[in-house]
Protein backbone atom coordinates (compact mmCIF):
# COMPACT_ATOMS: atom_id res chain seq x y z
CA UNK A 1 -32.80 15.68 113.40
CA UNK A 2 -29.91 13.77 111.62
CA UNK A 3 -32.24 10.77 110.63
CA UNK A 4 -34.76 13.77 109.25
CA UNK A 5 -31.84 15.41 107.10
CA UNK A 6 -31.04 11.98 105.97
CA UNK A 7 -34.80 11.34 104.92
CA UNK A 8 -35.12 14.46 102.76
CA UNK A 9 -31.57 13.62 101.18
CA UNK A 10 -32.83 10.36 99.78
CA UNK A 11 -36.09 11.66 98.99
CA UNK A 12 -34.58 14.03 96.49
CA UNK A 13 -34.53 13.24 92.41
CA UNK A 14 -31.50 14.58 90.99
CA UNK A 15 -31.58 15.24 87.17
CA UNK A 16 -28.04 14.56 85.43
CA UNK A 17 -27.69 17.02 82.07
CA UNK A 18 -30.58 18.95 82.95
CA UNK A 19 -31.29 22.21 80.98
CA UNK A 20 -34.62 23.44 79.28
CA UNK A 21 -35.53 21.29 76.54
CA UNK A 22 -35.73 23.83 73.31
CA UNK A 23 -38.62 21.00 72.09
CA UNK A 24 -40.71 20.58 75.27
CA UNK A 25 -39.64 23.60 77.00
CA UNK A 26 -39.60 21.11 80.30
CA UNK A 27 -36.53 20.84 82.59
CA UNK A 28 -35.51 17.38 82.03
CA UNK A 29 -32.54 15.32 82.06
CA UNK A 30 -30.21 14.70 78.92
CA UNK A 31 -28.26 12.04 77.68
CA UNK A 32 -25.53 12.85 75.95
CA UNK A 33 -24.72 10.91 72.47
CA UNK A 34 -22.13 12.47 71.32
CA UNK A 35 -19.15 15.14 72.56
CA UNK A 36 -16.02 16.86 70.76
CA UNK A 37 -13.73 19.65 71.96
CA UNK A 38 -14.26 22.91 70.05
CA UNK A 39 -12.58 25.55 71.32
CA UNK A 40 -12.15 25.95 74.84
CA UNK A 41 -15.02 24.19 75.63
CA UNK A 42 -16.90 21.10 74.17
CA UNK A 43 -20.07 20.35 71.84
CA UNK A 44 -22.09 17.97 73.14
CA UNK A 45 -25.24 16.10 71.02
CA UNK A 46 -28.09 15.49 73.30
CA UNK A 47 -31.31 13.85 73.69
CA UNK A 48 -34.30 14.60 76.40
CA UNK A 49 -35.37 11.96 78.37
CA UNK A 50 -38.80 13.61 78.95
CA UNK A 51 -39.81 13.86 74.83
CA UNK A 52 -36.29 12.14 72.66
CA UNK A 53 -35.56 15.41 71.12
CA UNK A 54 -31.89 15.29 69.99
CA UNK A 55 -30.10 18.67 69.81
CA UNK A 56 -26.58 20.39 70.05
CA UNK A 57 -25.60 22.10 73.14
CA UNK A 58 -22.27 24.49 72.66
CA UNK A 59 -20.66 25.00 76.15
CA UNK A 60 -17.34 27.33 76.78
CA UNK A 61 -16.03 28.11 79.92
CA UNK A 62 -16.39 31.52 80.92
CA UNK A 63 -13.09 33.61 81.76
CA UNK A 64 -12.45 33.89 85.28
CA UNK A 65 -11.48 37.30 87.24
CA UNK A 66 -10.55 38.11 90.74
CA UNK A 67 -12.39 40.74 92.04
CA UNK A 68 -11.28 42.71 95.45
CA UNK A 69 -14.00 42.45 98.10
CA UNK A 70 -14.33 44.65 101.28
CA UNK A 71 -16.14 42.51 103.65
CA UNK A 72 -17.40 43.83 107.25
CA UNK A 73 -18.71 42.23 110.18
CA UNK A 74 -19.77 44.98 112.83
CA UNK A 75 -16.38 47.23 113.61
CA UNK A 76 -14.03 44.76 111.73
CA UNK A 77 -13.36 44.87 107.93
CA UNK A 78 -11.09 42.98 105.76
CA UNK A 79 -10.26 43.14 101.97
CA UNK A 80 -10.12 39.98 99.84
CA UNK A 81 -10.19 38.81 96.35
CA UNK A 82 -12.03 36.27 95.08
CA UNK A 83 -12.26 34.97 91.78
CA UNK A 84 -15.77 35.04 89.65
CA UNK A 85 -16.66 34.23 85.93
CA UNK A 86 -16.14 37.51 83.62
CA UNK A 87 -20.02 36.77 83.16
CA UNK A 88 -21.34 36.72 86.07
CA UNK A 89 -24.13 39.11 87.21
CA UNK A 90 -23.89 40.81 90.81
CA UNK A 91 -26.79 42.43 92.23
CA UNK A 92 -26.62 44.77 95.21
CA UNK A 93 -28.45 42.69 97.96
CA UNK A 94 -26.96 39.32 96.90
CA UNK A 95 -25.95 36.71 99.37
CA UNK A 96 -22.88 34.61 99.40
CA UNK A 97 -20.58 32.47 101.22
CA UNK A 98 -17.33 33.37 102.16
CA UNK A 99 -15.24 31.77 105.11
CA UNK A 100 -18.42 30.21 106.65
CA UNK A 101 -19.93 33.17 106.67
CA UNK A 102 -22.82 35.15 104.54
CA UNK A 103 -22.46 38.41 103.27
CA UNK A 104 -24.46 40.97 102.11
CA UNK A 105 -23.78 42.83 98.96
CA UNK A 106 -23.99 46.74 99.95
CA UNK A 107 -21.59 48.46 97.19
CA UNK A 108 -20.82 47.94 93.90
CA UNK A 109 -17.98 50.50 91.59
CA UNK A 110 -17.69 50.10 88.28
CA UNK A 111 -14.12 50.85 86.24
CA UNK A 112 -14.73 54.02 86.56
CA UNK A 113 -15.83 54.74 90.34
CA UNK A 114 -19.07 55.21 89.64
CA UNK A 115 -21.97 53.32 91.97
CA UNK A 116 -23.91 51.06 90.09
CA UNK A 117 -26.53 48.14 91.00
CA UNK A 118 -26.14 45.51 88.99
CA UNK A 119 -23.05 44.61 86.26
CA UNK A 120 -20.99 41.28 85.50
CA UNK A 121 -18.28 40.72 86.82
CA UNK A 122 -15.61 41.56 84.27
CA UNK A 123 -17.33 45.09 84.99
CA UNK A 124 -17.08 45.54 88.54
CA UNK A 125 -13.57 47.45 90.01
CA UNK A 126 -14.80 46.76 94.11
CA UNK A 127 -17.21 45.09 95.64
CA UNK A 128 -18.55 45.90 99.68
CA UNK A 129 -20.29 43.34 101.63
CA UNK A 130 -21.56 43.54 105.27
CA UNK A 131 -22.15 40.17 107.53
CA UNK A 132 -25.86 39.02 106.86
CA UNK A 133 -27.82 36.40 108.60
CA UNK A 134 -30.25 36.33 106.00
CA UNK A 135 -29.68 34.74 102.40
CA UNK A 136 -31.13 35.78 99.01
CA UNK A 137 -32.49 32.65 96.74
CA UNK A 138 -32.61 33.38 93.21
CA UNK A 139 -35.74 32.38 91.11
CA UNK A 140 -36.70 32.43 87.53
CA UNK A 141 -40.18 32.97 87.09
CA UNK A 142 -42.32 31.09 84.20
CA UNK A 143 -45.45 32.23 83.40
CA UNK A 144 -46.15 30.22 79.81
CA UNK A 145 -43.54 30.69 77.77
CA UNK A 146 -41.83 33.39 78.92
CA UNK A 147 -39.45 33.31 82.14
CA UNK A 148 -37.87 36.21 83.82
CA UNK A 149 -34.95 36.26 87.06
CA UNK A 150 -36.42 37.24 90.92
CA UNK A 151 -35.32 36.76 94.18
CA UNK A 152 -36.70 36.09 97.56
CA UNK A 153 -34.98 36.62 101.00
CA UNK A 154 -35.11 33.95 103.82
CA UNK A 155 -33.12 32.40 106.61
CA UNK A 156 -30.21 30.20 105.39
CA UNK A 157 -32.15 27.05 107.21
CA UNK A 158 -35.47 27.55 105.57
CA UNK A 159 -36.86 24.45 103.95
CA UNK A 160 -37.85 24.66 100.46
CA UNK A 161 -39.87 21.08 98.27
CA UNK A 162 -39.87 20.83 94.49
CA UNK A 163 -43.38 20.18 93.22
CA UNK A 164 -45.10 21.91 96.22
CA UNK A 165 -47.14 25.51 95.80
CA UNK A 166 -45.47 28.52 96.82
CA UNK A 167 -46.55 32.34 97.61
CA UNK A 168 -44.29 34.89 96.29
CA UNK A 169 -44.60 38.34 94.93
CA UNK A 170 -48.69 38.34 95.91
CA UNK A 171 -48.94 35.27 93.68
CA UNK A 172 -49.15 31.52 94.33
CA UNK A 173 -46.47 29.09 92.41
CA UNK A 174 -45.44 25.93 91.85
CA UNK A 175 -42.00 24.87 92.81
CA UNK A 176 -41.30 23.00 89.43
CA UNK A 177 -37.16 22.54 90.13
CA UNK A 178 -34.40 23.56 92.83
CA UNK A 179 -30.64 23.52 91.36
CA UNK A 180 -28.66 22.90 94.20
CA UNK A 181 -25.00 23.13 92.29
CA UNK A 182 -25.08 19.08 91.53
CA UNK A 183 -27.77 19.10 89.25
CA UNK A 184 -31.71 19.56 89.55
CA UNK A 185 -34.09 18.03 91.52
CA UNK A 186 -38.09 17.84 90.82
CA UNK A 187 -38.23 15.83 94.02
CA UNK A 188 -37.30 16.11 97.94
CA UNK A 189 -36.99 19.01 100.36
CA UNK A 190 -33.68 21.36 100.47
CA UNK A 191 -32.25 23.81 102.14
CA UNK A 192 -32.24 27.75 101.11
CA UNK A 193 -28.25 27.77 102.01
CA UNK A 194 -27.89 24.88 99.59
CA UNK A 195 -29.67 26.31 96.67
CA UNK A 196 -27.98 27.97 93.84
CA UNK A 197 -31.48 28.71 92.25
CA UNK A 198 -35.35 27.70 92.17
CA UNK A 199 -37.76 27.59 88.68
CA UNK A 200 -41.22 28.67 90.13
CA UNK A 201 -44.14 28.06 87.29
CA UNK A 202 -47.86 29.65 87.12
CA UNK A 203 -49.95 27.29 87.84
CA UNK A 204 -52.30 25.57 85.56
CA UNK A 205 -55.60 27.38 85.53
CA UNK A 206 -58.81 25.56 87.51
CA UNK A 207 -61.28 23.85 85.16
CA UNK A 208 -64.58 25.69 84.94
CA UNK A 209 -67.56 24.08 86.63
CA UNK A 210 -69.79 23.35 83.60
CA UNK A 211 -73.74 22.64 84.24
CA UNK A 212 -74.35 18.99 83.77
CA UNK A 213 -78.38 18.92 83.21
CA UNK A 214 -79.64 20.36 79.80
CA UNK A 215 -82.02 22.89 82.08
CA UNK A 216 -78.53 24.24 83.81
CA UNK A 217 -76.99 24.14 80.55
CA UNK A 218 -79.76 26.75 78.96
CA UNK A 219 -79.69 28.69 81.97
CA UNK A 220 -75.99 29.01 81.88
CA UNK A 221 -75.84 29.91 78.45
CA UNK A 222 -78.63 32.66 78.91
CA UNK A 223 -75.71 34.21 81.41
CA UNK A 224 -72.87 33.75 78.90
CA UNK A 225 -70.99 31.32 81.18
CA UNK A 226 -70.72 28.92 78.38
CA UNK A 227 -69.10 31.26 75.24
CA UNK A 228 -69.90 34.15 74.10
CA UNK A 229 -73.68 35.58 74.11
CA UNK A 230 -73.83 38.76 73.14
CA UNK A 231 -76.95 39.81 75.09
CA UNK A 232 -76.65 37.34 78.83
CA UNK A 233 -79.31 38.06 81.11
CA UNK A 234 -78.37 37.88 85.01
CA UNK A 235 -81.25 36.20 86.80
CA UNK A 236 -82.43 38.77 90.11
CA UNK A 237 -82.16 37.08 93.64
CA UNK A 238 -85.83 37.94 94.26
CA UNK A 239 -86.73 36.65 90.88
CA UNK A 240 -84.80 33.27 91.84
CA UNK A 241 -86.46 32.97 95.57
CA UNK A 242 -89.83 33.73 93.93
CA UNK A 243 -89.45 30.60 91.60
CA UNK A 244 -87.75 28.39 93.95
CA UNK A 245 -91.51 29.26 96.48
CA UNK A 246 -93.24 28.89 93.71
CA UNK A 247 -92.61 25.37 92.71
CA UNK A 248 -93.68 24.52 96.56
């Protein structure tokens, strides 16, 4: 088992500086040319390694806030406080790690008492979170050029490979990155308990079939499979078997 975990780890691709590519709109690695403090955070000029666009990437440190958690496992509960960025989204249903343990988001309050489902952190007055053997992988979904965030739930020891097809949401995908917290990978297998979030793409649509022999051609246009006709004729199965005896 050790020699297989060792396998996938060297099998994997990591990506240094990777971030979407405002050019190529490809998750690629970046080398950075140039950096200067501004602020509390840094400018750094970049270039993709996938298509040599250079660009300017602004990064500032979010504000961090401590917020009290009420974490139960079966009859036991315990209140702690851990410390998020002011801009970070919880979701009721989230997983996370805490003590060598996984939790389940169950409760969230907002300043004023009130239930809510989703806020950032900076937001949130309490937070309750029941034991969970189950983990919830975030996803952003890419369908062209537009992406949206999704989840999926699995077990924390469920194998996931960049670059392979996925089903999820009654669709099929393909697995185009994993971010496991060190960077992104477009290679190797991981882990769902070491994977801080997956990019799953549509899939490039299937060539049509198109008739090779200038009889299949005509007959293909005649049923508007090659463009637009705007009266295509369908042949009839009897008319077909009729034709086919015929030339017997």
């Amino acid at each position: 088992m050790d020699e297989e975990v060792d396998l996938l780890e060297e099998e994997e691709e990591v990506l240094h500086n990777a971030m979407v590519c405002p050019s190529c709109a490809e998750f690629e690695g970046h080398d950075i040319l140039a950096s200067k403090p501004k602020g509390n955070g840094h400018d750094h000029r970049v270039r993709c390694q996938g298509c040599s666009h250079v660009y300017t990437v602004h990064l500032r440190p979010p504000r961090a806030v401590e917020i009290p958690f009420m974490l139960t496992d079966g009859p036991d509960s315990q209140m702690v406080s851990l410390e998020l960025d002011a801009d970070e989204v919880l979701d009721l249903d989230d997983v996370f790690e805490d003590g060598g343990m996984l939790w389940r988001v169950t409760h969230l309050e907002d300043p004023n008492g009130h239930s809510i489902t989703s806020g950032e952190a900076e937001r949130i007055r309490r937070v309750v979170a029941l034991r969970e053997d189950l983990i919830r992988v975030r996803l952003t979904l890419t369908i062209g050029e537009r992406s949206k965030p999704d989840h999926m739930v699995c077990a924390p020891d469920t194998n996931f490979s960049a670059g392979t097809m996925i089903e999820h949401g009654g669709r099929t995908w393909i697995l185009r990155a994993i971010h496991t917290g060190r960077g992104r990978t477009l290679r190797g297998t991981v882990q769902a308990n070491r994977i801080v979030r997956m990019y799953l793409h549509q899939p490039p649509a299937p060539e049509p079939t198109r008739p090779m022999s200038g009889r299949e051609r005509r007959q293909a246009w005649k049923e508007g499979r090659l463009g637009f006709n705007p009266n295509p004729t369908v042949p009839k199965p009897n008319e077909e078997q009729g034709k086919r005896r015929g030339r017997r």
